[in-house]
PDB file of N, CA and C in Angstrom:
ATOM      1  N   UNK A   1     -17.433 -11.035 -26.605  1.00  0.00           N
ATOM      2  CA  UNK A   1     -17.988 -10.735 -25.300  1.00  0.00           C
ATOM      3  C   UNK A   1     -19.346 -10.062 -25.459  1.00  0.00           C
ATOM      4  N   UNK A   2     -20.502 -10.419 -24.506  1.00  0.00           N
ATOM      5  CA  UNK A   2     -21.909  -9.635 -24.202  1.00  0.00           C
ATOM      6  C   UNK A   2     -21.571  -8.090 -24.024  1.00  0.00           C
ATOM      7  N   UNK A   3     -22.096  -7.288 -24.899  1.00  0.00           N
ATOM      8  CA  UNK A   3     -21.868  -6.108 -24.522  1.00  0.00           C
ATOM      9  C   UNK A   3     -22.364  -5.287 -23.376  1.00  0.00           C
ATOM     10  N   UNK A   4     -22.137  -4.128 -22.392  1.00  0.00           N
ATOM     11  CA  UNK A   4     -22.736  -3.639 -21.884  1.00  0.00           C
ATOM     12  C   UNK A   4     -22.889  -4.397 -20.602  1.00  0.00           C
ATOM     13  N   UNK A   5     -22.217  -5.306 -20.278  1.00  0.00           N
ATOM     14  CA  UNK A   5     -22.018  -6.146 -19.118  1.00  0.00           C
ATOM     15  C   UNK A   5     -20.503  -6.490 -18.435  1.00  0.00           C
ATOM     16  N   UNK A   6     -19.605  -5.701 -19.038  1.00  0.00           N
ATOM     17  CA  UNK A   6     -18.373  -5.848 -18.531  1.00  0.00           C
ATOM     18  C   UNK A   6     -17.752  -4.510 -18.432  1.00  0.00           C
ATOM     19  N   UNK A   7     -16.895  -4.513 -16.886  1.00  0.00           N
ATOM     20  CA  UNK A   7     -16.355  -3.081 -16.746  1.00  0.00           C
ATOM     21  C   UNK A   7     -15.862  -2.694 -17.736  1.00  0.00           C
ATOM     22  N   UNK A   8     -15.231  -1.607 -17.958  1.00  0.00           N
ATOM     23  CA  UNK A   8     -13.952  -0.873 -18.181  1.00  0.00           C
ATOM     24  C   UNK A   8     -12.901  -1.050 -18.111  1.00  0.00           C
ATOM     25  N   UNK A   9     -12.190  -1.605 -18.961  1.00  0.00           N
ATOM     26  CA  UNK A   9     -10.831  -2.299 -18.701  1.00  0.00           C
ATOM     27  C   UNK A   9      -9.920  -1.615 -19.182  1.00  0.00           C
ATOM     28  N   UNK A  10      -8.845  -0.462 -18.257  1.00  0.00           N
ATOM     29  CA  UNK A  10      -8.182   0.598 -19.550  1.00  0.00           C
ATOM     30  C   UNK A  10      -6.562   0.727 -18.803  1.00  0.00           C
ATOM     31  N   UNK A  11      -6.002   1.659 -19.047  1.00  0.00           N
ATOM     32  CA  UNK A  11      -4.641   1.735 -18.459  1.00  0.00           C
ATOM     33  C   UNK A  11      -5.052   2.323 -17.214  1.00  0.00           C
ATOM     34  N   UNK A  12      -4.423   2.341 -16.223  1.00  0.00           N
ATOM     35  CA  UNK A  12      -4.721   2.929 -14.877  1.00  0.00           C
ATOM     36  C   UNK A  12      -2.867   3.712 -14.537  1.00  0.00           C
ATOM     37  N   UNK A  13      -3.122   4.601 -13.959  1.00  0.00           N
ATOM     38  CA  UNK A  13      -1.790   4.933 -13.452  1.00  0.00           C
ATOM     39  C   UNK A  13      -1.831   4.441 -11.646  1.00  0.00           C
ATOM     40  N   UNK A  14      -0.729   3.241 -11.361  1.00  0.00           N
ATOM     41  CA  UNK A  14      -0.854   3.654  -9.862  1.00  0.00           C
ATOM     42  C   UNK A  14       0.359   4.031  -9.161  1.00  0.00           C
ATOM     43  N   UNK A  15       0.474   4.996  -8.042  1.00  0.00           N
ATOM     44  CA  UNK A  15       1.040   5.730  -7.163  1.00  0.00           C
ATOM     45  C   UNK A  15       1.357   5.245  -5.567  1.00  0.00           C
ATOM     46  N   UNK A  16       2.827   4.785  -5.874  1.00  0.00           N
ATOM     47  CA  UNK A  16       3.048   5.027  -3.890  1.00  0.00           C
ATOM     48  C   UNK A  16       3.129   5.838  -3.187  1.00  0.00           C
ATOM     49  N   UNK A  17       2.273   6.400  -2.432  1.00  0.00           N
ATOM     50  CA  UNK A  17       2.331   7.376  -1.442  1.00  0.00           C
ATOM     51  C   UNK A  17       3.632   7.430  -0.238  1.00  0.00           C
ATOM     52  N   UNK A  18       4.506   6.367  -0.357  1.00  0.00           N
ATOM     53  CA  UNK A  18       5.244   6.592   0.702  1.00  0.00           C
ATOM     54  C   UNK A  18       6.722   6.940   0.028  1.00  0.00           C
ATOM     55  N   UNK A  19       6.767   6.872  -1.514  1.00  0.00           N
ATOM     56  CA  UNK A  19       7.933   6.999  -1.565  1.00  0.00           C
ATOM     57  C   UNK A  19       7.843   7.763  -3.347  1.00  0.00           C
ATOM     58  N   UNK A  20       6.403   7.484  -3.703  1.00  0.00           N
ATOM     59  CA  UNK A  20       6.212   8.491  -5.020  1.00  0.00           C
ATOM     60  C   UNK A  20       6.611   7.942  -6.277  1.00  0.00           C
ATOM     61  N   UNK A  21       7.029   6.185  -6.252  1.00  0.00           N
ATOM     62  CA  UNK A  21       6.438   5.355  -7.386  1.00  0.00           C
ATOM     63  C   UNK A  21       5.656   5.204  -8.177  1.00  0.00           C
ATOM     64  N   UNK A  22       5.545   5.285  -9.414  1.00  0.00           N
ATOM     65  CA  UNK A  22       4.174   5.182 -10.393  1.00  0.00           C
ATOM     66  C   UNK A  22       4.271   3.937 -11.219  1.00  0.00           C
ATOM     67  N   UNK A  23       3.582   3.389 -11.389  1.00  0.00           N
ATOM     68  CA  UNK A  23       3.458   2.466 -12.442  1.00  0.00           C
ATOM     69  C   UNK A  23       1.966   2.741 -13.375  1.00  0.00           C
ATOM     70  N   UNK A  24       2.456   1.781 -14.513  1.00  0.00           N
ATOM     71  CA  UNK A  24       0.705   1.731 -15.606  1.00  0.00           C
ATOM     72  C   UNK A  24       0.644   0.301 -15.490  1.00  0.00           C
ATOM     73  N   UNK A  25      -0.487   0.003 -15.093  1.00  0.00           N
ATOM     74  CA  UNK A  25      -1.023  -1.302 -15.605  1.00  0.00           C
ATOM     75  C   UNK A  25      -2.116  -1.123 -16.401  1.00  0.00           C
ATOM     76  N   UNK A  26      -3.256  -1.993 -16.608  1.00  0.00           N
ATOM     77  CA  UNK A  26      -4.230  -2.083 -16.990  1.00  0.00           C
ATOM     78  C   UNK A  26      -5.130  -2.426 -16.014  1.00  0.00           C
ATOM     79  N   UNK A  27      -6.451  -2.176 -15.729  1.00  0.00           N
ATOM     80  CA  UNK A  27      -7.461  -2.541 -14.430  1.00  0.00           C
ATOM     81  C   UNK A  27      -8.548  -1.992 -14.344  1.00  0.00           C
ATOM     82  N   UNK A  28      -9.720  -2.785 -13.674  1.00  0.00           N
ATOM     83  CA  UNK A  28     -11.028  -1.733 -13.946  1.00  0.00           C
ATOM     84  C   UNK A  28     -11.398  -0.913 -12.938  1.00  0.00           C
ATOM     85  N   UNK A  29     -10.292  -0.675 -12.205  1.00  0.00           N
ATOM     86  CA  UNK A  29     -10.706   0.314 -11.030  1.00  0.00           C
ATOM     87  C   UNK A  29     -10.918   1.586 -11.063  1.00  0.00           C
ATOM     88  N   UNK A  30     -11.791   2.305 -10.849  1.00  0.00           N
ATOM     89  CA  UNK A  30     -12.553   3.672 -10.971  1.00  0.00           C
ATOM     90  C   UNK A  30     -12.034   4.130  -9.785  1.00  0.00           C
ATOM     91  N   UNK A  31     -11.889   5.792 -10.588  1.00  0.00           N
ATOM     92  CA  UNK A  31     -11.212   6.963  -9.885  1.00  0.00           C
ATOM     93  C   UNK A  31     -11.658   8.474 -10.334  1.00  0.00           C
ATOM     94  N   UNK A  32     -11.873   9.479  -9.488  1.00  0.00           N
ATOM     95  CA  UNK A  32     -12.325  10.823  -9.977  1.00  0.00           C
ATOM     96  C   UNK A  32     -10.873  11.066 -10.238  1.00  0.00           C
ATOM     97  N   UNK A  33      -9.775  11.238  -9.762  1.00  0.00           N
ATOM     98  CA  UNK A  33      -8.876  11.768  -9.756  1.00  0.00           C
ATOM     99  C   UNK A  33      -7.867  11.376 -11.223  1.00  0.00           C
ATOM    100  N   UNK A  34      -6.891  11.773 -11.573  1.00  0.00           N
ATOM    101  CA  UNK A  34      -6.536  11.511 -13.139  1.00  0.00           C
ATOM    102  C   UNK A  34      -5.142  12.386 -12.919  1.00  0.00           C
ATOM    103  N   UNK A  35      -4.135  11.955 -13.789  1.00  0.00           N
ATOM    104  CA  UNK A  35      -2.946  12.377 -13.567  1.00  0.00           C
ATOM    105  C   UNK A  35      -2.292  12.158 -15.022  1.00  0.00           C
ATOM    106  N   UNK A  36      -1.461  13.567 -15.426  1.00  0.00           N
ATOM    107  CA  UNK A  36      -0.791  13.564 -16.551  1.00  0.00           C
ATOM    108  C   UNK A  36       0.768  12.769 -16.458  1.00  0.00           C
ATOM    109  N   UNK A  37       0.894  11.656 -17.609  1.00  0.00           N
ATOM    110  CA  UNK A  37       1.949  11.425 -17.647  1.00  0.00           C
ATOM    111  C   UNK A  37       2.909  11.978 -18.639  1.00  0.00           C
ATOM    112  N   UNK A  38       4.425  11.126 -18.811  1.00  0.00           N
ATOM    113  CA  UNK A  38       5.036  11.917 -18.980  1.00  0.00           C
ATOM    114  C   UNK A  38       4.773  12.351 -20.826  1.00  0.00           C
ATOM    115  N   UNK A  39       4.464  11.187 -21.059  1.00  0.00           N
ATOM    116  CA  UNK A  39       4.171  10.668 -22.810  1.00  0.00           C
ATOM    117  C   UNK A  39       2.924  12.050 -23.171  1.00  0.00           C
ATOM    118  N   UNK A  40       2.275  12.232 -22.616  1.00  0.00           N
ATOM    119  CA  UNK A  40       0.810  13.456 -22.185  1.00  0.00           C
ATOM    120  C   UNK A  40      -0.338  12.495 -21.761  1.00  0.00           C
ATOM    121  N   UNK A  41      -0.308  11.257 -22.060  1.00  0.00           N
ATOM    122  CA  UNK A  41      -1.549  10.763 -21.818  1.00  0.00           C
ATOM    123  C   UNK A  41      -2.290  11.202 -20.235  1.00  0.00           C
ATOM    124  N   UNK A  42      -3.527  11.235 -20.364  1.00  0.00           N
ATOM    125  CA  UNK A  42      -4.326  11.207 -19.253  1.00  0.00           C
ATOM    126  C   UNK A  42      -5.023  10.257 -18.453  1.00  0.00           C
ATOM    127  N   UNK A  43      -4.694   9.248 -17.627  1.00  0.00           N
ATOM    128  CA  UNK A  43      -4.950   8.548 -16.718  1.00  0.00           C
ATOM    129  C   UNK A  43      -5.486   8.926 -15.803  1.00  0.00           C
ATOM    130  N   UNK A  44      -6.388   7.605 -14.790  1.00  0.00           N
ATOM    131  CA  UNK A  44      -6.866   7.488 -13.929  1.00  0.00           C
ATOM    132  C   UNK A  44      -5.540   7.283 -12.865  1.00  0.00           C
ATOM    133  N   UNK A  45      -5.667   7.965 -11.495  1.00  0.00           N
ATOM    134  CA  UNK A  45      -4.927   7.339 -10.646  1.00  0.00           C
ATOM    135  C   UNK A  45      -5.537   7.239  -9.615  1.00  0.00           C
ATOM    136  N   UNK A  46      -4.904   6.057  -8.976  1.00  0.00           N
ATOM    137  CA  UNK A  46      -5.101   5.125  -7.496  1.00  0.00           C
ATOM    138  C   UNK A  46      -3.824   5.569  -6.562  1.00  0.00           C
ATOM    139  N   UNK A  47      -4.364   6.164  -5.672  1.00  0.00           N
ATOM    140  CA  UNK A  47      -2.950   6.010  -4.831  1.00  0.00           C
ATOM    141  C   UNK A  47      -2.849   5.012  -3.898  1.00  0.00           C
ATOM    142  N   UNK A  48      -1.796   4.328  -3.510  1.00  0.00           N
ATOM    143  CA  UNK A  48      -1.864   3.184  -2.763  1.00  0.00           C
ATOM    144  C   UNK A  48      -0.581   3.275  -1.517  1.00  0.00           C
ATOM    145  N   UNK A  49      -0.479   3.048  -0.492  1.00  0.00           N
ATOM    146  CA  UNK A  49      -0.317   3.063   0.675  1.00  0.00           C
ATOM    147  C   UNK A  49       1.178   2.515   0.739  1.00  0.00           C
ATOM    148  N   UNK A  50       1.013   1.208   0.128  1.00  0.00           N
ATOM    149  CA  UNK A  50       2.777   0.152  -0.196  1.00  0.00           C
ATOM    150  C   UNK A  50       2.408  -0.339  -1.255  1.00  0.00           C
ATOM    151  N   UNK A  51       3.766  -0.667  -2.382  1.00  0.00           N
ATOM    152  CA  UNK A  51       3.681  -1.288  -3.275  1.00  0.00           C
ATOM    153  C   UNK A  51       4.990  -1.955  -3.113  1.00  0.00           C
ATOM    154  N   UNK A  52       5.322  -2.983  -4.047  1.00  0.00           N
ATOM    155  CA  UNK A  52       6.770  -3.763  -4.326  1.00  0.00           C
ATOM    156  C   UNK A  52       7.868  -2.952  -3.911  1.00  0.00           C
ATOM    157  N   UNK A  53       8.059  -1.873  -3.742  1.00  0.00           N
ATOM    158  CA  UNK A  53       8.717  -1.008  -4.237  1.00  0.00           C
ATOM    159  C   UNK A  53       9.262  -0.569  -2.884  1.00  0.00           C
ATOM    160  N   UNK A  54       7.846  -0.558  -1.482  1.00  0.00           N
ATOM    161  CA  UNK A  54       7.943  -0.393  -0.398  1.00  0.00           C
ATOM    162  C   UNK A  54       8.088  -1.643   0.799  1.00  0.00           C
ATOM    163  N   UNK A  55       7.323  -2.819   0.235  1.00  0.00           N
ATOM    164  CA  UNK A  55       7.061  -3.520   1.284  1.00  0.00           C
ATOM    165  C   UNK A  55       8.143  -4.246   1.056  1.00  0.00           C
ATOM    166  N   UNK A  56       8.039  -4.222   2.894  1.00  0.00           N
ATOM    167  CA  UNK A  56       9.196  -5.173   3.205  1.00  0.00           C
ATOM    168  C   UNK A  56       9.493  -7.079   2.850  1.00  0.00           C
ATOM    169  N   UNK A  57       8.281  -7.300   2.854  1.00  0.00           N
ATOM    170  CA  UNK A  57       8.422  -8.647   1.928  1.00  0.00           C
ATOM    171  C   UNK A  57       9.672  -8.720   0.605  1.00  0.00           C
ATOM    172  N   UNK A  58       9.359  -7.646  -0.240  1.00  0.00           N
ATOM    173  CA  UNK A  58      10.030  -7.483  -1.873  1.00  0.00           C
ATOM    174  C   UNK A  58      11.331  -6.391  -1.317  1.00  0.00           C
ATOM    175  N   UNK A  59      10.836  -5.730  -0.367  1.00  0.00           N
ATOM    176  CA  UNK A  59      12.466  -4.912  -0.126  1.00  0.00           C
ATOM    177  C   UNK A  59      13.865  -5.703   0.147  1.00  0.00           C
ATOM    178  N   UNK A  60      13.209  -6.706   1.129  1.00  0.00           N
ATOM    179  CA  UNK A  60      14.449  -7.632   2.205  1.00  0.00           C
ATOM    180  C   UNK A  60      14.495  -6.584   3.399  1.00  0.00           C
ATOM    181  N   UNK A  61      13.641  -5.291   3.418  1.00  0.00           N
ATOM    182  CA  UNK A  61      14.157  -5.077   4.876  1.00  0.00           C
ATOM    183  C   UNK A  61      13.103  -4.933   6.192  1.00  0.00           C
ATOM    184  N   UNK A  62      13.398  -5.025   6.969  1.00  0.00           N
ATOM    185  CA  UNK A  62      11.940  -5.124   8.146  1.00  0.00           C
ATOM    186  C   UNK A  62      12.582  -4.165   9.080  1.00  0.00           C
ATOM    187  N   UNK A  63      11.311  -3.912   9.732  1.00  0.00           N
ATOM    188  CA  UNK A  63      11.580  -3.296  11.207  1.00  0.00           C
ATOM    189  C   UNK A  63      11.093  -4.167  12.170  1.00  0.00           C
ATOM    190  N   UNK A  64      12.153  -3.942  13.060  1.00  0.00           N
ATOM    191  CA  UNK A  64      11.786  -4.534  14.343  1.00  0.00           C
ATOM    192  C   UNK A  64      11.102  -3.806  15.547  1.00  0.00           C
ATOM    193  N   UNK A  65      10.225  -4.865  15.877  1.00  0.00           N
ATOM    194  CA  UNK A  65       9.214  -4.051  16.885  1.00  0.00           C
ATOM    195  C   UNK A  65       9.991  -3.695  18.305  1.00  0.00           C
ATOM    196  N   UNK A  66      10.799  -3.837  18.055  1.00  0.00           N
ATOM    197  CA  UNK A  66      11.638  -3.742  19.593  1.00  0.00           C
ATOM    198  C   UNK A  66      12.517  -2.328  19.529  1.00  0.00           C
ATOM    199  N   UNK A  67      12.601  -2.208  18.358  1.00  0.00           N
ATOM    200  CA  UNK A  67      12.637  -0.955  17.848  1.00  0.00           C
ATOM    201  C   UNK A  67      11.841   0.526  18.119  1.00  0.00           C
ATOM    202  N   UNK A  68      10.651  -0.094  17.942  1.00  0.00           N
ATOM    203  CA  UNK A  68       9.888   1.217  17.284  1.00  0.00           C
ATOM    204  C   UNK A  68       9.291   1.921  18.758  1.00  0.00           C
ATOM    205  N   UNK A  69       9.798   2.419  19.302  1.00  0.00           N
ATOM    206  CA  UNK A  69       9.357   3.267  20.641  1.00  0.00           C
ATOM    207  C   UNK A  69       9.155   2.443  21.513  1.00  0.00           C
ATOM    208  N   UNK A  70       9.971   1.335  21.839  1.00  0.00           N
ATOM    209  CA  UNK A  70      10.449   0.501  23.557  1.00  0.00           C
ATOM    210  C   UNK A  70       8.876  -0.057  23.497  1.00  0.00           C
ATOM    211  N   UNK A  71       7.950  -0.249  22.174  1.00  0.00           N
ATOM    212  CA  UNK A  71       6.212  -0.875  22.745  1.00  0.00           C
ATOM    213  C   UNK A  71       6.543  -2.650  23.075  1.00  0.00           C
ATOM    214  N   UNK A  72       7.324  -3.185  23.102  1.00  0.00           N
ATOM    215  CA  UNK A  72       7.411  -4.162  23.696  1.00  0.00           C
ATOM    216  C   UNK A  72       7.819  -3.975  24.697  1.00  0.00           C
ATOM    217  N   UNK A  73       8.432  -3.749  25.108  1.00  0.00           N
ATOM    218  CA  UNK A  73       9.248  -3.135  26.463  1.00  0.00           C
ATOM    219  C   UNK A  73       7.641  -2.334  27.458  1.00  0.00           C
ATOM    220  N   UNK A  74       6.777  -1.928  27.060  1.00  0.00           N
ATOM    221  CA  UNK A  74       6.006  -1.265  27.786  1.00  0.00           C
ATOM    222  C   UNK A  74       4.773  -2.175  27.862  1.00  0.00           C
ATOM    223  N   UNK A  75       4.717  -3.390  27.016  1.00  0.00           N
ATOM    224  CA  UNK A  75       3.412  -4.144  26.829  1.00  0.00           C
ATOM    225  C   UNK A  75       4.471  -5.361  28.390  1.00  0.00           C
ATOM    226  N   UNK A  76       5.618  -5.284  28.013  1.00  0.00           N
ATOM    227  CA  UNK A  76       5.719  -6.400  28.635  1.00  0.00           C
ATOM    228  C   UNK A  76       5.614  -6.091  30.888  1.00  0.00           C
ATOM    229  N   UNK A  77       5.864  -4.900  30.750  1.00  0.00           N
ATOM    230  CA  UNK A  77       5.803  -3.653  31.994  1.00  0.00           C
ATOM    231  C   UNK A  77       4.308  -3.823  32.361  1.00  0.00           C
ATOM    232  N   UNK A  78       3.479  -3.686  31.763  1.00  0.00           N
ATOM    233  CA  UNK A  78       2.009  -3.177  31.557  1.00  0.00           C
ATOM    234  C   UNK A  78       1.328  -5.057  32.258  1.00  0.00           C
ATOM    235  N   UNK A  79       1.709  -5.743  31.272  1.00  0.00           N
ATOM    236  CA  UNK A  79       0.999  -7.261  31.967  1.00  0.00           C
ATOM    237  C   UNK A  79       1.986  -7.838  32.114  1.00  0.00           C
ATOM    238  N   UNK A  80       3.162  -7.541  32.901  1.00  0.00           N
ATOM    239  CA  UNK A  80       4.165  -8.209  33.637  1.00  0.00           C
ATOM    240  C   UNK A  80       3.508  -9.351  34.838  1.00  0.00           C
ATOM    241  N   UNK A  81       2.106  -9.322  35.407  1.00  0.00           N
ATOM    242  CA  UNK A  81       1.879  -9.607  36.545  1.00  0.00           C
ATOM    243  C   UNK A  81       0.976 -10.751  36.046  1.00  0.00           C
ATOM    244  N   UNK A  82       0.068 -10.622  34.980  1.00  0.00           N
ATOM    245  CA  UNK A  82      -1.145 -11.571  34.555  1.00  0.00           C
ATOM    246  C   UNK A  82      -0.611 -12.848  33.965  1.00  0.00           C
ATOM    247  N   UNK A  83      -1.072 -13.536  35.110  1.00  0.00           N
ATOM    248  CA  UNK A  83      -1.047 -15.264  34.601  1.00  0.00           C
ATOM    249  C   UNK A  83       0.028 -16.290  35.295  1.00  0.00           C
ATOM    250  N   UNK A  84       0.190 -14.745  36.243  1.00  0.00           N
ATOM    251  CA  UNK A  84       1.123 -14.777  38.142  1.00  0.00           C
ATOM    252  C   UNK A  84       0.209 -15.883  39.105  1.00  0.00           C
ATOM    253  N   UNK A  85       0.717 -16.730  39.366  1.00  0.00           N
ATOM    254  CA  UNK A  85      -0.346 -17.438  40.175  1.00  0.00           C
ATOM    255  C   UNK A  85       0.080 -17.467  41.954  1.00  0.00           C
ATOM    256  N   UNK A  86       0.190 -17.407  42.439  1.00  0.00           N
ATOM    257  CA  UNK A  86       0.599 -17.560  43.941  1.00  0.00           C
ATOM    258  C   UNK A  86      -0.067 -18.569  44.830  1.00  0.00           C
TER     259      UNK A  86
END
C-alpha cells in the first residue's frame, strides 16, 4: 500500500447505549474518547444508539405504534374530517 494515504485501521471498542453492550471490531473511525478493557488494553470508543443486540429487526421483537401513547388514536381524532367530501 501508498503510504501516508490511508486511514488508521485499528481495534475500535463499540458501545450500546441502550442496554451497555460492547463489542471490538476493527475500523477507521476516530474518537477523543477511549475506554479501558477488560484484557487492559486502551481503545477508542464509539457509542452507538442500537446495535444487533437492540434492534428489533435481530431481536424478533417490535413495538406497536398503537401502543405507544394512543398516537394513532389521536392522529386519527386530529384528521378524522380531511378528505370528507359533502
Amino acid at each position: 500500500m501508498k503510504e501516508g494515504i490511508h486511514p488508521e485501521y485499528r481495534e475500535v471498542c463499540f458501545v450500546d447505549l441502550s442496554n451497555g453492550f460492547k463489542f471490538v471490531t476493527r475500523s477507521c473511525v476516530t474518537s477523543k474518547e477511549t475506554t479501558k478493557m477488560d484484557d487492559g488494553r486502551e481503545l477508542p470508543l464509539i457509542k452507538l444508539e442500537t446495535t444487533s443486540e437492540t434492534h428489533p429487526f435481530y431481536t424478533g421483537t417490535q413495538k406497536s405504534v398503537d401502543n405507544l401513547g394512543g398516537r394513532v388514536e389521536k392522529f386519527r381524532t386530529k384528521f378524522a374530517r380531511v378528505g370528507i367530501k359533502k
